[in-house]
C-alpha atoms as a PDB file:
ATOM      1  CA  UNK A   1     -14.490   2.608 -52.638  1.00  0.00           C
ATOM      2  CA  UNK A   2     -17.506   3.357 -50.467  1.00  0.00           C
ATOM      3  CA  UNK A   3     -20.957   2.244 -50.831  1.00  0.00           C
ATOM      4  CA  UNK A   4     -23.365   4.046 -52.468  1.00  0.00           C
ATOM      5  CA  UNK A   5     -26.835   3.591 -50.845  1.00  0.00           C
ATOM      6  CA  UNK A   6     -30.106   4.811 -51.008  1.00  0.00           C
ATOM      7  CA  UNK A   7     -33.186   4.368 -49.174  1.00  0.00           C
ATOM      8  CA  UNK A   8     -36.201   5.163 -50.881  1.00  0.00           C
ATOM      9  CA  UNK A   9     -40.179   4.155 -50.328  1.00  0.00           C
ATOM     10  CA  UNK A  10     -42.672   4.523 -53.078  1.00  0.00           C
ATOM     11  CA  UNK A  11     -43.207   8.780 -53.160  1.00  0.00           C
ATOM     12  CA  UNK A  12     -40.093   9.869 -51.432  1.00  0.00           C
ATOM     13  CA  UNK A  13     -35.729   9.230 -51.132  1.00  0.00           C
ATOM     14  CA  UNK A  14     -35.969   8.807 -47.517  1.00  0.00           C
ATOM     15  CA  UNK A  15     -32.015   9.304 -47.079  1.00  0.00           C
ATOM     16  CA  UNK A  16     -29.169   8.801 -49.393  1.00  0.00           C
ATOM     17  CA  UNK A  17     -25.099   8.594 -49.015  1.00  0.00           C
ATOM     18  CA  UNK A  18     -21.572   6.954 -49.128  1.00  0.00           C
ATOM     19  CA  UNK A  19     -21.299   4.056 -46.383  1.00  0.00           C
ATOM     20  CA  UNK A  20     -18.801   1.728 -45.176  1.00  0.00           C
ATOM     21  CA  UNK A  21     -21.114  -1.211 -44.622  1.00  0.00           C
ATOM     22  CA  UNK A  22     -25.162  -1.900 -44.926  1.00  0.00           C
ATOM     23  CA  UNK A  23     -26.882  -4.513 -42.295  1.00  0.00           C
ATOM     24  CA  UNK A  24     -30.301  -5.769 -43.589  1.00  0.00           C
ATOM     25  CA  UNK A  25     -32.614  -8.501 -42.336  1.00  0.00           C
ATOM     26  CA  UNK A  26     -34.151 -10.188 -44.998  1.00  0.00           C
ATOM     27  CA  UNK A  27     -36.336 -13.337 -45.312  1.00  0.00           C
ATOM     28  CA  UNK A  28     -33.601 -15.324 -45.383  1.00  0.00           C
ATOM     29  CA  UNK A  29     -31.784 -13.985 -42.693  1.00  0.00           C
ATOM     30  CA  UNK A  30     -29.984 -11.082 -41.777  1.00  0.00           C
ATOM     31  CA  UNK A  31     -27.562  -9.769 -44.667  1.00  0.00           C
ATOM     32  CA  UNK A  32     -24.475  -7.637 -43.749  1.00  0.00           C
ATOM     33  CA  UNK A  33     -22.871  -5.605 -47.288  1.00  0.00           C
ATOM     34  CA  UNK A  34     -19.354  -4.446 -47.554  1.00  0.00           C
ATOM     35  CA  UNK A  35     -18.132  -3.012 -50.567  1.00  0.00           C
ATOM     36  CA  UNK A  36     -17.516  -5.609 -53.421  1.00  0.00           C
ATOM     37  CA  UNK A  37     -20.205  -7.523 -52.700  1.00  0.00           C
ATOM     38  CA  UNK A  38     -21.527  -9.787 -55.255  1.00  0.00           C
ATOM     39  CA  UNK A  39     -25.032  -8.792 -56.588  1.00  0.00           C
ATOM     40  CA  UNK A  40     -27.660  -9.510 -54.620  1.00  0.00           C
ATOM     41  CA  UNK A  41     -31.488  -8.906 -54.706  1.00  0.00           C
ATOM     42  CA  UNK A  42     -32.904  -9.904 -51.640  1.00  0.00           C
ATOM     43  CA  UNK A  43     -36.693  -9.597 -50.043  1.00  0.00           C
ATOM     44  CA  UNK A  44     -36.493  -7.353 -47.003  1.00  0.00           C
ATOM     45  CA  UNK A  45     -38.306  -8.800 -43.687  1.00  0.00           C
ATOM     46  CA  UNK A  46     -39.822  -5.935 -41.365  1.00  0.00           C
ATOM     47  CA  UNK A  47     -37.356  -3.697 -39.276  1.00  0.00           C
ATOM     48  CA  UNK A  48     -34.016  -1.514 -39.430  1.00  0.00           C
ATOM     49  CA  UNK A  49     -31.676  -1.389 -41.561  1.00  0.00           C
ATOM     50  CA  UNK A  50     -28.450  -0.337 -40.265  1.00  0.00           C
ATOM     51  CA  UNK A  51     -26.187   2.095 -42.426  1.00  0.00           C
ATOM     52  CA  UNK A  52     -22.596   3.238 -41.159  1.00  0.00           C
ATOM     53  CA  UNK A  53     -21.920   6.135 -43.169  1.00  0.00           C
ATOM     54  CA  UNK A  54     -18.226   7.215 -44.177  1.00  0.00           C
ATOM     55  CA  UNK A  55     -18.109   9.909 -42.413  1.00  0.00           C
ATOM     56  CA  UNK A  56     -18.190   7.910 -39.202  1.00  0.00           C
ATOM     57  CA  UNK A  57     -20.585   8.967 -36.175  1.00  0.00           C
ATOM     58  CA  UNK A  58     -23.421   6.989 -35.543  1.00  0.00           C
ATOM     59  CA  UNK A  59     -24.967   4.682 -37.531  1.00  0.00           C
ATOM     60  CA  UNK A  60     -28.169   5.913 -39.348  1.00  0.00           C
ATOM     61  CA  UNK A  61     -31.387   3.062 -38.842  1.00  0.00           C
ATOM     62  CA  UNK A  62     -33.741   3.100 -41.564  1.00  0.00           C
ATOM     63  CA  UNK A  63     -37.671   1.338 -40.122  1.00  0.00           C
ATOM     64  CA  UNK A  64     -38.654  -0.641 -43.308  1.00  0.00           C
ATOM     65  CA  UNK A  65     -41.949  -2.342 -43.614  1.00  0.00           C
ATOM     66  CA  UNK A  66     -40.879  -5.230 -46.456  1.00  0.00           C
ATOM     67  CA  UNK A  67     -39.891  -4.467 -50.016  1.00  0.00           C
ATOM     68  CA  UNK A  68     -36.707  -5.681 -51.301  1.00  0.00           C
ATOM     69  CA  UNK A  69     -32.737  -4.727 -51.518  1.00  0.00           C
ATOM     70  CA  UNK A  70     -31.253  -4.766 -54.193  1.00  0.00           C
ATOM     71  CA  UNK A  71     -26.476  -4.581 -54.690  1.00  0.00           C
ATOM     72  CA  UNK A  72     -24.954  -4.119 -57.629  1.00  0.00           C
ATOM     73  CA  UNK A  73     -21.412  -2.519 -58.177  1.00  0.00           C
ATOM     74  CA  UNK A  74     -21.227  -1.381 -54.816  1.00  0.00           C
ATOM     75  CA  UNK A  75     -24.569   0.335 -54.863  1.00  0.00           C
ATOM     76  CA  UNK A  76     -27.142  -0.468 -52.440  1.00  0.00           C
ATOM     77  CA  UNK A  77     -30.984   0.431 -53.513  1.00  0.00           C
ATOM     78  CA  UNK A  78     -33.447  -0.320 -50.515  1.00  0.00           C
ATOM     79  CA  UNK A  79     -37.018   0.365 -51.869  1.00  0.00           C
ATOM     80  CA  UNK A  80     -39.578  -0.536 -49.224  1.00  0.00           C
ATOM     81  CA  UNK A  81     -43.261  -0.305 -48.369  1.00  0.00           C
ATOM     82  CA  UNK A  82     -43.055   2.166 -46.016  1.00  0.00           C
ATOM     83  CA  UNK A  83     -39.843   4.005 -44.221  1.00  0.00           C
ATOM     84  CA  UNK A  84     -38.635   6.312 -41.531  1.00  0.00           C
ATOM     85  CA  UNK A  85     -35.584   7.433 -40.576  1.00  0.00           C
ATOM     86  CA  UNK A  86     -35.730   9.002 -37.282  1.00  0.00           C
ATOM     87  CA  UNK A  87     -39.328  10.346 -36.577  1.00  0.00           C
ATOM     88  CA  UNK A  88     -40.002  10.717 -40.592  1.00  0.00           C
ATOM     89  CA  UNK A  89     -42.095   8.263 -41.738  1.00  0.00           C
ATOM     90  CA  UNK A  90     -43.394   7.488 -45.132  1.00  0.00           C
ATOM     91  CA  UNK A  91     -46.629   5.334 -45.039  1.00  0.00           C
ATOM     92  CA  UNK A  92     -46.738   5.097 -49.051  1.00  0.00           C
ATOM     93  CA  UNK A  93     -47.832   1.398 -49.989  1.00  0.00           C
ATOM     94  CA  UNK A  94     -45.914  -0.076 -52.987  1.00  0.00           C
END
């Protein structure tokens, strides 16, 4: 069963989908998620977020400036300050 994840900032879903595995760095240190995972809610550090979707193809990188990631029953919820994927950005404060 694939991942369901979703990357949202404060006013907007910045990009949601199935994925095979999530890479986050955190303040703890970088946090890879495969599906099963136990639950996790984690305080993300500033940078990318990597997301393999199912489909394949390139991995999509999500900019996040802090917030926090959250896994429960193989769904990922990434709710951060501010982020872009590509060259949309979101500069909403939370």
């Amino acid at each position: 069963m694939p991942l369901q994840v979703e990357v949202v900032s404060a006013d907007q879903r910045v990009w949601s989908g199935e994925a095979s595995m999530v890479v986050a760095r955190t303040v703890e240190g970088e946090l890879g998620v495969l599906p099963g995972h136990t639950p996790v809610l984690a305080v993300l550090a500033d940078g990318d977020v990597s997301i393999r979707p199912v489909s394949g193809g390139e991995p999509v990188t999500a900019s996040c400036d802090g917030g926090f990631l959250s896994i429960e029953h193989d769904r990922v919820m990434i709710v951060s300050d501010s982020a872009s994927i590509g060259s949309e950005r979101s500069a909403t404060s939370i």
